[in-house]
PDB file of N, CA and C in Angstrom:
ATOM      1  N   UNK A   1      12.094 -12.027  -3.537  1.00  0.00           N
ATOM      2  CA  UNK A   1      11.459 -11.343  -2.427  1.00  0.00           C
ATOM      3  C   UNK A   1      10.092 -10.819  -2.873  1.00  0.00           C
ATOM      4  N   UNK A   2       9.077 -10.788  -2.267  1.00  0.00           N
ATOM      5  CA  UNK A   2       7.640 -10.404  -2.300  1.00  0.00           C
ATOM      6  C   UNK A   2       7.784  -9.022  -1.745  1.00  0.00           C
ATOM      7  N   UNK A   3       6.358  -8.191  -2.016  1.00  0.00           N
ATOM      8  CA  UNK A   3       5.688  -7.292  -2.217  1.00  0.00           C
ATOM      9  C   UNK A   3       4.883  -7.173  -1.130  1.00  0.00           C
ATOM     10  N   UNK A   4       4.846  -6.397   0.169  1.00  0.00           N
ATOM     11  CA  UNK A   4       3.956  -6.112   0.704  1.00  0.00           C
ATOM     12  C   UNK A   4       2.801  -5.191   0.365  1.00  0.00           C
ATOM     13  N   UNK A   5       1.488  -6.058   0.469  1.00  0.00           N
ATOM     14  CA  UNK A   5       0.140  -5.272  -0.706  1.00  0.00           C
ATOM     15  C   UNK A   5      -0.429  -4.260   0.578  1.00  0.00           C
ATOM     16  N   UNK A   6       0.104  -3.065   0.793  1.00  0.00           N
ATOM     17  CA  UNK A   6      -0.561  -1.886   2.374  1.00  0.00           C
ATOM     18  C   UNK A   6      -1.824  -1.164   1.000  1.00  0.00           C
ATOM     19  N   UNK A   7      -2.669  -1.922   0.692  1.00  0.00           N
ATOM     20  CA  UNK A   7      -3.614  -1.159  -0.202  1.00  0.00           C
ATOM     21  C   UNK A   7      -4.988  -1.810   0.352  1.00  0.00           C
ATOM     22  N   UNK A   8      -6.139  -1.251  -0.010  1.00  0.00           N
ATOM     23  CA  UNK A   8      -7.407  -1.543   0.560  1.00  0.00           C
ATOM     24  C   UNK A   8      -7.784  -3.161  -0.178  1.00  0.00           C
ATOM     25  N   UNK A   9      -7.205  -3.363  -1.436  1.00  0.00           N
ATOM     26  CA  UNK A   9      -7.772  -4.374  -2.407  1.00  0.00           C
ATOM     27  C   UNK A   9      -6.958  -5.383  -1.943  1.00  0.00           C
ATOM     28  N   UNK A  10      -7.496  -6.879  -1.781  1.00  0.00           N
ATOM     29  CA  UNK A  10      -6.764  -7.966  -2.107  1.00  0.00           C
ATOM     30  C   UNK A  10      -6.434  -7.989  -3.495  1.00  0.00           C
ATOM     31  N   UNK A  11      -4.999  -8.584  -3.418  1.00  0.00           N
ATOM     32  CA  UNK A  11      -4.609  -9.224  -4.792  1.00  0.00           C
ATOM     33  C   UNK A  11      -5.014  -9.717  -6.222  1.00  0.00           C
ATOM     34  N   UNK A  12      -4.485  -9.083  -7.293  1.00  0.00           N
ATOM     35  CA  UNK A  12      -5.147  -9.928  -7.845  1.00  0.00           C
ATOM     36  C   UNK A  12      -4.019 -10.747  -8.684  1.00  0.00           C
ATOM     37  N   UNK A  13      -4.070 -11.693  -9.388  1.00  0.00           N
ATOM     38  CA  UNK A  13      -3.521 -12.888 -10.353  1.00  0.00           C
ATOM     39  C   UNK A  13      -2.421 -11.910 -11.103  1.00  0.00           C
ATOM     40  N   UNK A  14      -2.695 -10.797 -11.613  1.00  0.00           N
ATOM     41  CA  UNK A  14      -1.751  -9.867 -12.390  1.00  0.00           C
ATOM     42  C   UNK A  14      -0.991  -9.435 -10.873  1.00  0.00           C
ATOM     43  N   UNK A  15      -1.166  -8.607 -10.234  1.00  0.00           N
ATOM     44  CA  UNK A  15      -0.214  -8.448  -9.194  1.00  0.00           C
ATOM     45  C   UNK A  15       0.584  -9.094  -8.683  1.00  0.00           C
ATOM     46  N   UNK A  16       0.335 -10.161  -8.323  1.00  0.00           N
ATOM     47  CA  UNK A  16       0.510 -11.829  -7.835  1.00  0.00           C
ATOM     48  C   UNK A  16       1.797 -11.809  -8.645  1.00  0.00           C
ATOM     49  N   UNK A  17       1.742 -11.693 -10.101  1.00  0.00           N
ATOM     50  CA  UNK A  17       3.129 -11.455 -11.082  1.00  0.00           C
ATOM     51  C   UNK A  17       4.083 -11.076 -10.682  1.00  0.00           C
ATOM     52  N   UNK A  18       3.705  -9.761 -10.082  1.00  0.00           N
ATOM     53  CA  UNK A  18       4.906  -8.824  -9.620  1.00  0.00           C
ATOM     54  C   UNK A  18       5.508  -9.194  -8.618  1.00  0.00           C
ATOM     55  N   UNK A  19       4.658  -9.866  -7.537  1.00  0.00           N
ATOM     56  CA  UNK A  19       5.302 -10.353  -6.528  1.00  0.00           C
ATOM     57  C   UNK A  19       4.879  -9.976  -5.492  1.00  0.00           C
ATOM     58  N   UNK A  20       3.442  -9.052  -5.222  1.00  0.00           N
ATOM     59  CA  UNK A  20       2.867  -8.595  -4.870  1.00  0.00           C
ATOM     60  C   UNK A  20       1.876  -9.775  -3.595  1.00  0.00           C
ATOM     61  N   UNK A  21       2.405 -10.109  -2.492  1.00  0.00           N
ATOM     62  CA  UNK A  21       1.372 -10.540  -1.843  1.00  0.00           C
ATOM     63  C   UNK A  21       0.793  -9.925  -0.740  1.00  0.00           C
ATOM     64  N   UNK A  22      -0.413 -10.615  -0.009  1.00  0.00           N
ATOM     65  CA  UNK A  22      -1.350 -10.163   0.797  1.00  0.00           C
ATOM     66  C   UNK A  22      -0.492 -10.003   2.183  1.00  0.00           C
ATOM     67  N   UNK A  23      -1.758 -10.114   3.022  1.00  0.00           N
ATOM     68  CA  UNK A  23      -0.738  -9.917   4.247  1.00  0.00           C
ATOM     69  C   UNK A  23      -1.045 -10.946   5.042  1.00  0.00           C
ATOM     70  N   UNK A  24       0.329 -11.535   5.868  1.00  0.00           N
ATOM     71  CA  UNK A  24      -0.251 -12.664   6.361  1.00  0.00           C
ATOM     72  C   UNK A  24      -1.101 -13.068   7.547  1.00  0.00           C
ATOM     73  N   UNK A  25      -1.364 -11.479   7.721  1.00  0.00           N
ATOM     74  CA  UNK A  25      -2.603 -11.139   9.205  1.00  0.00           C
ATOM     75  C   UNK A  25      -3.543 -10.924   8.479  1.00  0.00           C
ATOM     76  N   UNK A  26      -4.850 -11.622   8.518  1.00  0.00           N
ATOM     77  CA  UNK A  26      -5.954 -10.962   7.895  1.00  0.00           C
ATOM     78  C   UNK A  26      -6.073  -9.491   8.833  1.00  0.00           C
ATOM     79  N   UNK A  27      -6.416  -9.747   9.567  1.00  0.00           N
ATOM     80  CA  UNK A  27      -6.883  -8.587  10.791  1.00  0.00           C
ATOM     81  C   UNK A  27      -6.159  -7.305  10.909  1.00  0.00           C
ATOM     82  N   UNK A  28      -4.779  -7.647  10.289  1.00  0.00           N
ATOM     83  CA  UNK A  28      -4.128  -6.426   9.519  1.00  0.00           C
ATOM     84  C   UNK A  28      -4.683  -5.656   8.398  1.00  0.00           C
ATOM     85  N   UNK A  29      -5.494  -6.753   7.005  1.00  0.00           N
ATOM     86  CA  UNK A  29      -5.704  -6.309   6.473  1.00  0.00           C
ATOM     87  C   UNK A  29      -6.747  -5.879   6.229  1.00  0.00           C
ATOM     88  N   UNK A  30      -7.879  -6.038   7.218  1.00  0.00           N
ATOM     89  CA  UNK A  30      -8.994  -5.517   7.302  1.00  0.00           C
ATOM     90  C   UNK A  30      -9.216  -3.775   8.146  1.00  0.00           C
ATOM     91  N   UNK A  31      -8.059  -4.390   9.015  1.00  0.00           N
ATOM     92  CA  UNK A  31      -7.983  -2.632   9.250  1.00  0.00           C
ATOM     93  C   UNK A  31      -7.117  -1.429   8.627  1.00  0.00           C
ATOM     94  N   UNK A  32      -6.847  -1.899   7.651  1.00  0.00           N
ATOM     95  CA  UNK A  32      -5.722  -1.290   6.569  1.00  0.00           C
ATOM     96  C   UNK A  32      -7.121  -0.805   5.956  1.00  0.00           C
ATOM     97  N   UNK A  33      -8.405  -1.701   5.475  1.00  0.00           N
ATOM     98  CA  UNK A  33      -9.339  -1.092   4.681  1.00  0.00           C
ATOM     99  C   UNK A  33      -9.763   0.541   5.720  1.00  0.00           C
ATOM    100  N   UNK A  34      -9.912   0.204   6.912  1.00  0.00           N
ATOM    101  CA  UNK A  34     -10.419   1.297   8.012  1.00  0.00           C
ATOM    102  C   UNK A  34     -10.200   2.418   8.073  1.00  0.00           C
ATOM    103  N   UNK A  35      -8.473   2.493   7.951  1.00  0.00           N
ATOM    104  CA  UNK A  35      -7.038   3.295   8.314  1.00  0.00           C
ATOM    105  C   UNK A  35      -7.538   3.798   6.419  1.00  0.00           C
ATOM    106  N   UNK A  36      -8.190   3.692   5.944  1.00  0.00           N
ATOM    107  CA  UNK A  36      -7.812   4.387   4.064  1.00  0.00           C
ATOM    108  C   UNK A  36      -8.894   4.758   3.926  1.00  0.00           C
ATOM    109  N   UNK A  37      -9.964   4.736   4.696  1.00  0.00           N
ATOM    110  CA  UNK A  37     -11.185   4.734   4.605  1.00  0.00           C
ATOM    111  C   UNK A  37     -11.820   6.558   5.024  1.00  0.00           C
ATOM    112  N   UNK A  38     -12.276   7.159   4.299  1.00  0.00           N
ATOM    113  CA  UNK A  38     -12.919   8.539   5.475  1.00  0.00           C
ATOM    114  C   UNK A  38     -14.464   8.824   4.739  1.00  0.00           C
ATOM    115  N   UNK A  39     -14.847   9.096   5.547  1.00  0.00           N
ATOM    116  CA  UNK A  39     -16.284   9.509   5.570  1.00  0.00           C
ATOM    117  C   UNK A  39     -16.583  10.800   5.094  1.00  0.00           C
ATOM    118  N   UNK A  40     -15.414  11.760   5.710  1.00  0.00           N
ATOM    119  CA  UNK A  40     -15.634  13.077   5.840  1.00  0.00           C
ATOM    120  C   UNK A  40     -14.184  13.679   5.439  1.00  0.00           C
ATOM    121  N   UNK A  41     -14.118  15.021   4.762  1.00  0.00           N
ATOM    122  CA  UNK A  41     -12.771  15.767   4.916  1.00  0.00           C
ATOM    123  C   UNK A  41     -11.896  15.318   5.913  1.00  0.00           C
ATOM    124  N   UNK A  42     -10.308  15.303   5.824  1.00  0.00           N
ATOM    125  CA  UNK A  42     -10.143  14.663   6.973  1.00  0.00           C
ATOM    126  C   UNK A  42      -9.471  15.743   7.743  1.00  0.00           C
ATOM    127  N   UNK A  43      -8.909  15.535   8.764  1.00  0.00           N
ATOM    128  CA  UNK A  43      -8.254  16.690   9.145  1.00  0.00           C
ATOM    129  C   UNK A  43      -6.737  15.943   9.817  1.00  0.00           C
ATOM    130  N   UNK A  44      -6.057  17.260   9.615  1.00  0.00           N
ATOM    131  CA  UNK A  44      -4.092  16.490   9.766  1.00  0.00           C
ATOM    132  C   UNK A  44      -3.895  15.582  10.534  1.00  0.00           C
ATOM    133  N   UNK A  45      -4.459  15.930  12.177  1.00  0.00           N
ATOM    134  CA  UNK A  45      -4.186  15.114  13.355  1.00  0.00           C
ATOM    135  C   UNK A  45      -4.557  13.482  12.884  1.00  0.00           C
ATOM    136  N   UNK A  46      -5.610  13.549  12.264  1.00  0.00           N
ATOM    137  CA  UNK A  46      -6.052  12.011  11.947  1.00  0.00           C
ATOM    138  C   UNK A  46      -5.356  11.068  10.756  1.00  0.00           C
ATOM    139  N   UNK A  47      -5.154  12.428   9.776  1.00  0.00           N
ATOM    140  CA  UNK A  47      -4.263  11.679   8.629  1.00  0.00           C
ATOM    141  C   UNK A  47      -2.803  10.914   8.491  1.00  0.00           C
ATOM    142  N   UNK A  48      -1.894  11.878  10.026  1.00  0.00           N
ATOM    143  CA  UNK A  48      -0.973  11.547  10.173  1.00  0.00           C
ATOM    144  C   UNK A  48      -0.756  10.588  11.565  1.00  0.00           C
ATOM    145  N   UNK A  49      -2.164  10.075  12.274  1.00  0.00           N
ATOM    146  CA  UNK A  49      -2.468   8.822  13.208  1.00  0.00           C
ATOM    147  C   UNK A  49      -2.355   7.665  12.271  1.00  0.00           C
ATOM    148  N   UNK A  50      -3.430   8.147  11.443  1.00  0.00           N
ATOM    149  CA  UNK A  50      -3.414   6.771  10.175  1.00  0.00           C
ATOM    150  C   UNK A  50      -1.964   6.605   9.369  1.00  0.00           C
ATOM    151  N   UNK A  51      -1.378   7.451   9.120  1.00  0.00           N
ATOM    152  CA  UNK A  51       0.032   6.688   8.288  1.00  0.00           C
ATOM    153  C   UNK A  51       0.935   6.181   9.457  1.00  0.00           C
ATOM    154  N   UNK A  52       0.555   6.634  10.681  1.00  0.00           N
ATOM    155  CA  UNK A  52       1.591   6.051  11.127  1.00  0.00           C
ATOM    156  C   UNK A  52       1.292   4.257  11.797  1.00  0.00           C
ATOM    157  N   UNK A  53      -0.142   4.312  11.727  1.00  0.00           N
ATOM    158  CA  UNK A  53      -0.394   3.038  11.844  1.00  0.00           C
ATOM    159  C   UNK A  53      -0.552   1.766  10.742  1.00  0.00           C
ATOM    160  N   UNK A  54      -0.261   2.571   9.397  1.00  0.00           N
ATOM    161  CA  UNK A  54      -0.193   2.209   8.140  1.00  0.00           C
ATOM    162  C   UNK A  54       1.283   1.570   8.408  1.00  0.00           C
ATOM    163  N   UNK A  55       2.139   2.369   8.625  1.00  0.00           N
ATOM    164  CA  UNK A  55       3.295   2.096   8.769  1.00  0.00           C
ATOM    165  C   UNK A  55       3.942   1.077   9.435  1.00  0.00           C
ATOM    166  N   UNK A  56       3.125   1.113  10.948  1.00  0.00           N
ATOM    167  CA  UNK A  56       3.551   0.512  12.011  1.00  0.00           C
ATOM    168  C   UNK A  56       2.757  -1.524  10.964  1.00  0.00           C
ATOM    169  N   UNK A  57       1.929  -1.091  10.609  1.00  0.00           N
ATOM    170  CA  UNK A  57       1.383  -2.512   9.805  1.00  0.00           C
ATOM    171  C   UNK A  57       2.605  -3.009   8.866  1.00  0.00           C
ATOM    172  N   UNK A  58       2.967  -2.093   7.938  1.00  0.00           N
ATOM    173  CA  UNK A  58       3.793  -2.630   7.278  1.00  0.00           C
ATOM    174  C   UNK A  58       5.105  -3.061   7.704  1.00  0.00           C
ATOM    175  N   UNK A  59       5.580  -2.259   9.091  1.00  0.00           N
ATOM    176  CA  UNK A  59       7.187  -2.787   9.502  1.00  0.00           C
ATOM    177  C   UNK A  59       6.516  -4.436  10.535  1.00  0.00           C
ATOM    178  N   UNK A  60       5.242  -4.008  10.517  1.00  0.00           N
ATOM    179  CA  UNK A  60       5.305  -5.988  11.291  1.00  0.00           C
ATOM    180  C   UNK A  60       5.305  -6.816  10.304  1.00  0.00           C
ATOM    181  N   UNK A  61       4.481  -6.367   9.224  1.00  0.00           N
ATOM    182  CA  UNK A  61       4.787  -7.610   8.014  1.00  0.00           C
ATOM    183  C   UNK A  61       6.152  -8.109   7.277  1.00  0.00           C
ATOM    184  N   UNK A  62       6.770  -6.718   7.268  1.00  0.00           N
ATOM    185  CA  UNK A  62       8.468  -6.414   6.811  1.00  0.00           C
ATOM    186  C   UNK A  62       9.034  -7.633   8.241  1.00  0.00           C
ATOM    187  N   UNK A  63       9.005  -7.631   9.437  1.00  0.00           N
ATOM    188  CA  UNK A  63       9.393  -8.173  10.393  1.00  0.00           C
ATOM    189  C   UNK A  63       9.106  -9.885  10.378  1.00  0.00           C
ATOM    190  N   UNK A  64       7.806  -9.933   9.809  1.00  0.00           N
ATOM    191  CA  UNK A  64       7.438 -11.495   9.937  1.00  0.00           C
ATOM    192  C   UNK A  64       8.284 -12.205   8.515  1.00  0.00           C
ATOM    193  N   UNK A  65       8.059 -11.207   6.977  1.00  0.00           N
ATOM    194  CA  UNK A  65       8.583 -11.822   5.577  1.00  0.00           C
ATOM    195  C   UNK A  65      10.069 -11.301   5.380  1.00  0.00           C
ATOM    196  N   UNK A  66      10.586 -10.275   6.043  1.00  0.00           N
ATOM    197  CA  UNK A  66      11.989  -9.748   5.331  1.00  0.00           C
ATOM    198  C   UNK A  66      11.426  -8.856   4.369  1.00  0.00           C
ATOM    199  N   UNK A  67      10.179  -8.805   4.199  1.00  0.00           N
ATOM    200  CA  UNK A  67      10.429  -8.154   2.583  1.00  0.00           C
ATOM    201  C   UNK A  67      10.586  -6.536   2.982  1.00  0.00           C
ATOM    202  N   UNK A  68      10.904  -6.027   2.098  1.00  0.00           N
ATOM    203  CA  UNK A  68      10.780  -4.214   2.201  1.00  0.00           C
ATOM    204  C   UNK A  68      10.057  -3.449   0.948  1.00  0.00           C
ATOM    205  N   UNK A  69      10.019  -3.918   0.331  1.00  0.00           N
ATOM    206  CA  UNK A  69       9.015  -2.909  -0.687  1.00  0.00           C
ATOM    207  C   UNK A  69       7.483  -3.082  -0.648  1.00  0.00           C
ATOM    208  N   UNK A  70       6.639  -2.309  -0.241  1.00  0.00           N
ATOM    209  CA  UNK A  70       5.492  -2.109  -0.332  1.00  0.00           C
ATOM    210  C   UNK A  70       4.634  -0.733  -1.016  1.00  0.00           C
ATOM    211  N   UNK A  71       3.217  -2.366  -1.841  1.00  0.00           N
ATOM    212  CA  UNK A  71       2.601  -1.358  -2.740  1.00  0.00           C
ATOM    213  C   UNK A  71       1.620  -0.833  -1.457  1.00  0.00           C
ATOM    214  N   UNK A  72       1.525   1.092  -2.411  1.00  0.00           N
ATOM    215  CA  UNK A  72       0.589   1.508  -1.629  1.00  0.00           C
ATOM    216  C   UNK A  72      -0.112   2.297  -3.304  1.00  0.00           C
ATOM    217  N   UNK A  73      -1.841   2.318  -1.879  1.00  0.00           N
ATOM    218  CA  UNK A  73      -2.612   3.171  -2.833  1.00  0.00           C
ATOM    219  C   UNK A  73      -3.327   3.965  -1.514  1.00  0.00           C
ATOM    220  N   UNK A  74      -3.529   5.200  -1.986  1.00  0.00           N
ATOM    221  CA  UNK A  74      -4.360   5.540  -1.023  1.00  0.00           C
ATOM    222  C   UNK A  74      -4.801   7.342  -1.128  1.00  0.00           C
ATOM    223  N   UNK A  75      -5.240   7.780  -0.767  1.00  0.00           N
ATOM    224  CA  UNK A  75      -5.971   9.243  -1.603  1.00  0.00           C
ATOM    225  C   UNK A  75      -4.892  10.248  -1.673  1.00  0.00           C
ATOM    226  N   UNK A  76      -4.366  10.441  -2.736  1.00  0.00           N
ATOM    227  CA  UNK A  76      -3.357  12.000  -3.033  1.00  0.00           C
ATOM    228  C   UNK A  76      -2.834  12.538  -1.848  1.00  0.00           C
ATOM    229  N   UNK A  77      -4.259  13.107  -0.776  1.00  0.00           N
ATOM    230  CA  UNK A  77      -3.443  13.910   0.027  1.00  0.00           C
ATOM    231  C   UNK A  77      -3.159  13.111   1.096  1.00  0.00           C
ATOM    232  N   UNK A  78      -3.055  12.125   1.177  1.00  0.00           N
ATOM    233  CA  UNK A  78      -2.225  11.069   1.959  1.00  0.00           C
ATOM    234  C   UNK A  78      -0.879  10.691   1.408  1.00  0.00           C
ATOM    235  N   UNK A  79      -0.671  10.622   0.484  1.00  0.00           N
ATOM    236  CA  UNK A  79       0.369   9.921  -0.119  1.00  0.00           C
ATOM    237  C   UNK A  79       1.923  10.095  -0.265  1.00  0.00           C
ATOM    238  N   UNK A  80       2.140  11.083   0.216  1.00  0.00           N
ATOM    239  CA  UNK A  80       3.413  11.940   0.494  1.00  0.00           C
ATOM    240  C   UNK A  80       3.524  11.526   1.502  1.00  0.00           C
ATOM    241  N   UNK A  81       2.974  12.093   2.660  1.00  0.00           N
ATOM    242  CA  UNK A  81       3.087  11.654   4.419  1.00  0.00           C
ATOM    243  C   UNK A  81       3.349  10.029   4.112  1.00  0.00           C
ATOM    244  N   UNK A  82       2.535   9.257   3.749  1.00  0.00           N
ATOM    245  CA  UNK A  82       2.753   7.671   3.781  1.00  0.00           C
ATOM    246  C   UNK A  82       4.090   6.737   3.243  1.00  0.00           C
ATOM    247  N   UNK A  83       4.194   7.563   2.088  1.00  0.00           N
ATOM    248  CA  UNK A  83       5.386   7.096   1.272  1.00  0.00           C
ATOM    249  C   UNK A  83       6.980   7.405   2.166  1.00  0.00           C
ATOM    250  N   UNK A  84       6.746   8.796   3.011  1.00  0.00           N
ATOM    251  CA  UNK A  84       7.884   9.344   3.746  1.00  0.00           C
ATOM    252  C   UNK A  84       8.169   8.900   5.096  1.00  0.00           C
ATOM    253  N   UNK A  85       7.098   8.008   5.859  1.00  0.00           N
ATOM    254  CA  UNK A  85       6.842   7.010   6.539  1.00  0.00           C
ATOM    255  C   UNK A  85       7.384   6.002   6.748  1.00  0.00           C
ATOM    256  N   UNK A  86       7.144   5.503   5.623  1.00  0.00           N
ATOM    257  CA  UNK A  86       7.647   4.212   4.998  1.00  0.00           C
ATOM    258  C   UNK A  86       9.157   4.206   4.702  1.00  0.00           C
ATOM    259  N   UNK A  87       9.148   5.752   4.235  1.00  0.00           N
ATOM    260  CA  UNK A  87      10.884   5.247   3.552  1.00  0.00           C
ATOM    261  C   UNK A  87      11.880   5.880   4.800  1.00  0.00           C
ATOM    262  N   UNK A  88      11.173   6.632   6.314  1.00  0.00           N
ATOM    263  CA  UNK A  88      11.991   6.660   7.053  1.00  0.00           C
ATOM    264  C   UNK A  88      12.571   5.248   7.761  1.00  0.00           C
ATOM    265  N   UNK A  89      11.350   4.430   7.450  1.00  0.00           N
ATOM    266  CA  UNK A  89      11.389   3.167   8.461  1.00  0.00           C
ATOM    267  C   UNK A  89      12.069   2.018   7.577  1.00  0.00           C
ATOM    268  N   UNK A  90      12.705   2.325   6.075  1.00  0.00           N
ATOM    269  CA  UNK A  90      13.785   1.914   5.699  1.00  0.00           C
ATOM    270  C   UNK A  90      12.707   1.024   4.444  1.00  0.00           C
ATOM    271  N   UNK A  91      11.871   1.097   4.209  1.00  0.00           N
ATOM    272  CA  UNK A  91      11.230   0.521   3.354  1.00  0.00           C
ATOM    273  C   UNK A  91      10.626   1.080   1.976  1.00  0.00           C
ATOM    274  N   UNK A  92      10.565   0.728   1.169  1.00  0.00           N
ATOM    275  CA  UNK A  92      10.153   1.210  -0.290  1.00  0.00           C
ATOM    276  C   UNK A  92       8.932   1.146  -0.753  1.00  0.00           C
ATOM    277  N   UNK A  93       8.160   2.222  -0.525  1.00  0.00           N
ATOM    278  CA  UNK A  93       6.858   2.571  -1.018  1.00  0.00           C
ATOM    279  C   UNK A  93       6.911   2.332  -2.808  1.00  0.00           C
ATOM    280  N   UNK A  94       6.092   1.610  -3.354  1.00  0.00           N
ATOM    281  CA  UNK A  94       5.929   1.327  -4.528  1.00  0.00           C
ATOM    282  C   UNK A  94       4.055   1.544  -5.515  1.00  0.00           C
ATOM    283  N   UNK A  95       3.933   2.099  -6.546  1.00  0.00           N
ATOM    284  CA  UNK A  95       2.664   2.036  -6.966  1.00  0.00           C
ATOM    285  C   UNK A  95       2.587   1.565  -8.166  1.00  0.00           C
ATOM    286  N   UNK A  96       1.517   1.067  -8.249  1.00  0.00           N
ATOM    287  CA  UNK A  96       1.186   0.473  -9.761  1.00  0.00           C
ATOM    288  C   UNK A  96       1.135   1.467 -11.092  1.00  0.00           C
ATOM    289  N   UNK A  97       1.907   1.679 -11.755  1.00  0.00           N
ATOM    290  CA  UNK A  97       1.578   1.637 -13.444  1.00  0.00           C
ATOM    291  C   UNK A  97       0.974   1.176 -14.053  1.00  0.00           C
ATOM    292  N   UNK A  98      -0.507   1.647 -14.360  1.00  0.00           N
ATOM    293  CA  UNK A  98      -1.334   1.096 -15.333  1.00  0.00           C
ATOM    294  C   UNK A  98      -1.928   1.701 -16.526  1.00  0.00           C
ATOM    295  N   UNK A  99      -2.337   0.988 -17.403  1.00  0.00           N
ATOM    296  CA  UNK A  99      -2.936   1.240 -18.802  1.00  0.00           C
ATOM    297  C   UNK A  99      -4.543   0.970 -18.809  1.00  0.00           C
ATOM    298  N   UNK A 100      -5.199   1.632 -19.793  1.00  0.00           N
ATOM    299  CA  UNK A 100      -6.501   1.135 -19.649  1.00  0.00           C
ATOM    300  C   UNK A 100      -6.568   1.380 -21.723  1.00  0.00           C
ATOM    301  N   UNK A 101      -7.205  -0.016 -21.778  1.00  0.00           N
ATOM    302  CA  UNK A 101      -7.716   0.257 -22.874  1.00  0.00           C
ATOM    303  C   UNK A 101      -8.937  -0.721 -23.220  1.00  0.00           C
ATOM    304  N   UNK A 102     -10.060  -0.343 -24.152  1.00  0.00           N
ATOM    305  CA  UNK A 102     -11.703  -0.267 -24.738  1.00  0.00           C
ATOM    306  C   UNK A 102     -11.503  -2.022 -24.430  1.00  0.00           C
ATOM    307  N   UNK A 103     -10.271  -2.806 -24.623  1.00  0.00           N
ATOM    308  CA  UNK A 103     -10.581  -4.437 -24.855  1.00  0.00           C
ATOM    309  C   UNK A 103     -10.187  -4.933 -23.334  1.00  0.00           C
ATOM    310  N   UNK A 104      -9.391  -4.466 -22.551  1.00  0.00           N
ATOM    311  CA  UNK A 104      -8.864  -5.657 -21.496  1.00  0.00           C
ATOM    312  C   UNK A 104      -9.104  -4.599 -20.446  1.00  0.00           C
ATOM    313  N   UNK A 105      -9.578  -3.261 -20.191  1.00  0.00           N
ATOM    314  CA  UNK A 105     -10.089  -2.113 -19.755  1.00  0.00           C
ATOM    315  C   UNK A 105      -8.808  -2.055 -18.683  1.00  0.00           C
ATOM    316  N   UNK A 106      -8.518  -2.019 -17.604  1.00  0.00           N
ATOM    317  CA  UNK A 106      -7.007  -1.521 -16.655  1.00  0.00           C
ATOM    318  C   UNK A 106      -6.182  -2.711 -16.364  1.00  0.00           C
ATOM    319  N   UNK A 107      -5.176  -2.872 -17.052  1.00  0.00           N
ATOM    320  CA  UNK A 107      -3.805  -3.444 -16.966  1.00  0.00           C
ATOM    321  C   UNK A 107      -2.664  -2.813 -16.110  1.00  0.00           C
ATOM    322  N   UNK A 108      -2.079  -3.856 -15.383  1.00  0.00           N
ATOM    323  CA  UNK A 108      -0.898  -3.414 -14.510  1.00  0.00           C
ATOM    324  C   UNK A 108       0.056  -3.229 -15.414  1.00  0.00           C
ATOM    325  N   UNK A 109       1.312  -2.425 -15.725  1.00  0.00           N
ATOM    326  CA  UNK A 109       2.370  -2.738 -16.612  1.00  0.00           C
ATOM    327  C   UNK A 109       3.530  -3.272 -15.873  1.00  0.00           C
ATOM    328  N   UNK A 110       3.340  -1.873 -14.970  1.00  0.00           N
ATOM    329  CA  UNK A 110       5.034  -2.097 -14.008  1.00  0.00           C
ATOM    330  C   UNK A 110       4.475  -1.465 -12.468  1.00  0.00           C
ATOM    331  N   UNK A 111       5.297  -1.925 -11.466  1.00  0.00           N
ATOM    332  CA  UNK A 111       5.234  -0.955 -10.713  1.00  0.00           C
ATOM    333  C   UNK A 111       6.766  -0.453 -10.399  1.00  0.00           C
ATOM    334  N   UNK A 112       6.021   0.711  -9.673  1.00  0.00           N
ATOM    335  CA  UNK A 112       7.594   1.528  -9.754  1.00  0.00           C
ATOM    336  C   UNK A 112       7.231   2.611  -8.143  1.00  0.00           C
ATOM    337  N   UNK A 113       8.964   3.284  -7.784  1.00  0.00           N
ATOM    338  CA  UNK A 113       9.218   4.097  -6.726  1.00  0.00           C
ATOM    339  C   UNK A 113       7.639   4.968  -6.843  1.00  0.00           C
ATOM    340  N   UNK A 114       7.477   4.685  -5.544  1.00  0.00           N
ATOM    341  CA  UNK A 114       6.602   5.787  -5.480  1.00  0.00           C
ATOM    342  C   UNK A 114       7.192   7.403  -4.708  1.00  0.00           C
ATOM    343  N   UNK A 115       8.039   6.880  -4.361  1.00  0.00           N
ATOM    344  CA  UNK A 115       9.152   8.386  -3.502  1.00  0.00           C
ATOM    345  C   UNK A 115      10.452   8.180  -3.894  1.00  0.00           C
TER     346      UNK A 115
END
């Protein structure tokens, strides 16, 4: 089973590993960049419009692949609301584990529960 990627970045070749794929709506995933996106401080009413349309993205992709675990990234004070979202709507919020070091600079290791 694959990896739904609800993060601003396409894929890369190391993710791809994990099992991690894109989404099979582009137009999903361009407004996933939108929905993560702020200009300004945000304020609640808007933060909790956006997870829930974060959400509502990921249960159509969950709907089209079967899959249920999806990676997320997205700013701290989002990330609670999103993850609790997700795992009401029966799905598994997941984030990357990474390393950084002076020769291969940020490596994925694992990903793991994010809630």
């Amino acid at each position: 089973m694959s990896i739904i990627n609800l993060t601003k970045f396409r894929i890369t070749p190391e993710l791809a590993e994990f099992g991690v794929r894109d989404l099979t709506n582009w137009k999903d995933f361009q407004e996933i960049r939108n929905l993560l996106f702020f200009q300004a401080p945000p304020v609640k009413d808007l933060v909790a419009k956006r997870v829930e349309r974060l959400a509502e993205i990921a249960l159509q992709e969950h709907k089209r692949t079967g899959n249920t675990q999806v990676l997320v990234s997205c700013p701290p004070w989002m990330s609670h609301s999103l993850c609790n979202e997700l795992i009401y709507h029966g799905l598994e919020p997941l984030v990357s584990f990474t390393k950084r070091t002076q020769e291969s600079g940020i490596t994925v290791v694992d990903l793991v529960k994010a809630a």
